[in-house]
Protein backbone atom coordinates (compact mmCIF):
# COMPACT_ATOMS: atom_id res chain seq x y z
CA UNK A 1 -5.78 -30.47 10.00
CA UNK A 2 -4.42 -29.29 6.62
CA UNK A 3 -3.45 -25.25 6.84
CA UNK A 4 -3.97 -23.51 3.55
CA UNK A 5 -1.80 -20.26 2.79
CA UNK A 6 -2.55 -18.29 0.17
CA UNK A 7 0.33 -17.45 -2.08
CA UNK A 8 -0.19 -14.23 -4.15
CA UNK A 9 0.88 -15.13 -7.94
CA UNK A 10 3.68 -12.52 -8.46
CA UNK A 11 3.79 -11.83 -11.98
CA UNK A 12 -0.22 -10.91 -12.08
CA UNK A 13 -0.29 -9.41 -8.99
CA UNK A 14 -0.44 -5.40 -9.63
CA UNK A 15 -2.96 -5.88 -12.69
CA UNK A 16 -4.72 -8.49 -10.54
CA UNK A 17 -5.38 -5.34 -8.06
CA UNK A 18 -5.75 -2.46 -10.51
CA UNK A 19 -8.91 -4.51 -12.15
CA UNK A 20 -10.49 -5.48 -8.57
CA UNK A 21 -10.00 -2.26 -7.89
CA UNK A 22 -11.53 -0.63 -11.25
CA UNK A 23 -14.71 -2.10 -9.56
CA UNK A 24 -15.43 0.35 -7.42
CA UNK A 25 -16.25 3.40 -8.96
CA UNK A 26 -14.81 6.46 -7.83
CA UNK A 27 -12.48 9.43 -9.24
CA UNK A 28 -9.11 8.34 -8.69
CA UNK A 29 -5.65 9.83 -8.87
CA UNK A 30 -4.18 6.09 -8.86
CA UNK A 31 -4.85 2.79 -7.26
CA UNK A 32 -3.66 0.26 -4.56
CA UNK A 33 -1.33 -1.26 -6.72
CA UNK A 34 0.00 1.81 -7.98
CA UNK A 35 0.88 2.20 -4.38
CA UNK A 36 2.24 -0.79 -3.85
CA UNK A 37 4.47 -0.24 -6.67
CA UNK A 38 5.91 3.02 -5.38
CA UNK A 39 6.08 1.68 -2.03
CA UNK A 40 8.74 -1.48 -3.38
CA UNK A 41 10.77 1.45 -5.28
CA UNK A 42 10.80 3.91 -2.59
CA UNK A 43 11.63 1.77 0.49
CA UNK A 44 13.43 -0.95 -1.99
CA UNK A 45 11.33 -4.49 -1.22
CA UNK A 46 11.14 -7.02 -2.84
CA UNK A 47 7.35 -7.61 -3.61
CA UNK A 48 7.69 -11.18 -2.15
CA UNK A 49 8.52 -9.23 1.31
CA UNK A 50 6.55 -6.70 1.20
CA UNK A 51 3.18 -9.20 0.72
CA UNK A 52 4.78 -12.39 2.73
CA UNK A 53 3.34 -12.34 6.35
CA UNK A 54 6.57 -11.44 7.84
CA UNK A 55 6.09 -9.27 11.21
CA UNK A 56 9.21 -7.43 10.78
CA UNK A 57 8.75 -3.59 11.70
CA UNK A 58 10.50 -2.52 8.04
CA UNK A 59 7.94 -4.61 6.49
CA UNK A 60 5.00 -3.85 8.80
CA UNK A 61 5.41 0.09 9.04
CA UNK A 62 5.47 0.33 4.78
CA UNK A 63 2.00 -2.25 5.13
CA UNK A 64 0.88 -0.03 7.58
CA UNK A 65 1.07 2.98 5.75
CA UNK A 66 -0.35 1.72 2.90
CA UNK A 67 -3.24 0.88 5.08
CA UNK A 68 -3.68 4.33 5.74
CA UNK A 69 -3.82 6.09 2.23
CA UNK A 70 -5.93 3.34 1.23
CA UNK A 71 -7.81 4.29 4.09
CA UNK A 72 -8.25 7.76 3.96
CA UNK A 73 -7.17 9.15 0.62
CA UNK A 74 -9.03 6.30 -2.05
CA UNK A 75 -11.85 6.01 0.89
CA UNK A 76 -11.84 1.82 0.66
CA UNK A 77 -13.26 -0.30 3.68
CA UNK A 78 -11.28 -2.45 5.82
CA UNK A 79 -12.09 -5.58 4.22
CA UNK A 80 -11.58 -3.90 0.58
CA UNK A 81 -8.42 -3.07 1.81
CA UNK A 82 -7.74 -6.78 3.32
CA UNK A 83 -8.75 -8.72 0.19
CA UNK A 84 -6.98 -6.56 -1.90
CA UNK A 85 -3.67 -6.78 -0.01
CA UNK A 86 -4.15 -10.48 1.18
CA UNK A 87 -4.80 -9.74 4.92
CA UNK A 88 -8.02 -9.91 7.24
CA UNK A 89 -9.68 -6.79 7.59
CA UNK A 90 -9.00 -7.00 11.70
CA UNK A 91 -5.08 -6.93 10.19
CA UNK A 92 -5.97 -3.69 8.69
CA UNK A 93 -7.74 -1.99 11.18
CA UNK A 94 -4.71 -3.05 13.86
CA UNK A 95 -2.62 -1.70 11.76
CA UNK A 96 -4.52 1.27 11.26
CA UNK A 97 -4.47 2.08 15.02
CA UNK A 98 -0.52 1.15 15.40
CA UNK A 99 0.82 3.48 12.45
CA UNK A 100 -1.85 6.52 13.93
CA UNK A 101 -0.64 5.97 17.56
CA UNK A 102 3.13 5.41 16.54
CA UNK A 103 4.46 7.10 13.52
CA UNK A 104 1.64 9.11 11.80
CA UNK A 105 2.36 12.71 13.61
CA UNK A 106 6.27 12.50 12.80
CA UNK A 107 7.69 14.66 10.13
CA UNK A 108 9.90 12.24 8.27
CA UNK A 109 6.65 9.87 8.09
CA UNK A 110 4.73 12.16 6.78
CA UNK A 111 7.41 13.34 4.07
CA UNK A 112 7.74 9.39 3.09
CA UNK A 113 3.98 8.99 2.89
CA UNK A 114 3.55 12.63 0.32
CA UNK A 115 6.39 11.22 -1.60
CA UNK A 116 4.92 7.60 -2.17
CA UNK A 117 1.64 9.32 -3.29
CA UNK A 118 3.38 11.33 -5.10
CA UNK A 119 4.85 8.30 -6.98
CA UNK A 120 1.93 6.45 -6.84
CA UNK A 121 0.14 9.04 -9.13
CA UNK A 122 2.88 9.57 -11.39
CA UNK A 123 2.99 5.82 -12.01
CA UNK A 124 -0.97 5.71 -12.74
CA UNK A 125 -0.44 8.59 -15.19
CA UNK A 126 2.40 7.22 -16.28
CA UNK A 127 4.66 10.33 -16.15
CA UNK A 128 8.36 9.88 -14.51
CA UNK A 129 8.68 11.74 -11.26
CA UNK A 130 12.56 11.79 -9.27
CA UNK A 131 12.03 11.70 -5.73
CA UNK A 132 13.55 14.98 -5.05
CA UNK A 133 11.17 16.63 -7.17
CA UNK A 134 8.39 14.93 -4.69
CA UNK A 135 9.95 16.17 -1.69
CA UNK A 136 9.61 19.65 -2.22
């Protein structure tokens, strides 16, 4: 039996997201791929690693986390969250339960997740934003 993978196309990727994304209508401060975006500048992946189903824990724990923003500060489901980031929504909610149980509660976690929403947003509004000036 013939496995299919699913190969996200890398050049439409981000705008791919943002209009899914523009779907669901809610006030936002940015989107997914907003995230995503400050996620491969902050922690420095490539997009190809940061998407590929690699279980490495550099590439997990920055999937992870943006399982939880997605989660609980733009409110999507699990399998919003899944289609949008090319994962099962079981993937999500494990993942979920792995970064709460393991790194959530630790202070440099925490200043790494305020400083990727911090990007994020400044990346939706299109205003330039060093990362010292998130930090404080």
């Amino acid at each position: 039996m013939r496995v299919q993978r699913i190969e996200p196309d890398t050049a439409n990727f981000l705008e791919e997201r943002r209009q899914m994304e523009k779907r669901y209508p809610m006030q936002r401060r940015y989107f997914l791929a907003d995230l995503v975006r400050a996620t491969e500048q902050i922690d420095g992946h490539k997009h190809e690693e940061f998407i590929s189903s690699s279980r490495s824990s550099k590439y997990a724990l920055s999937r992870w986390r943006l399982f939880h923003i997605a989660r609980f500060e733009l409110a999507l489901s699990y399998a919003q969250i899944g289609r949008l980031m090319l994962r099962d929504h079981s993937t999500v909610i494990h993942g979920l339960k792995k970064y709460e149980e393991e790194f959530l509660h630790t202070p440099t976690e925490q200043a790494k997740r305020n400083i990727i929403i911090a990007r994020a947003e400044s990346l939706f509004l299109n205003i330039p934003v060093d990362v010292d000036d998130a930090e404080s």
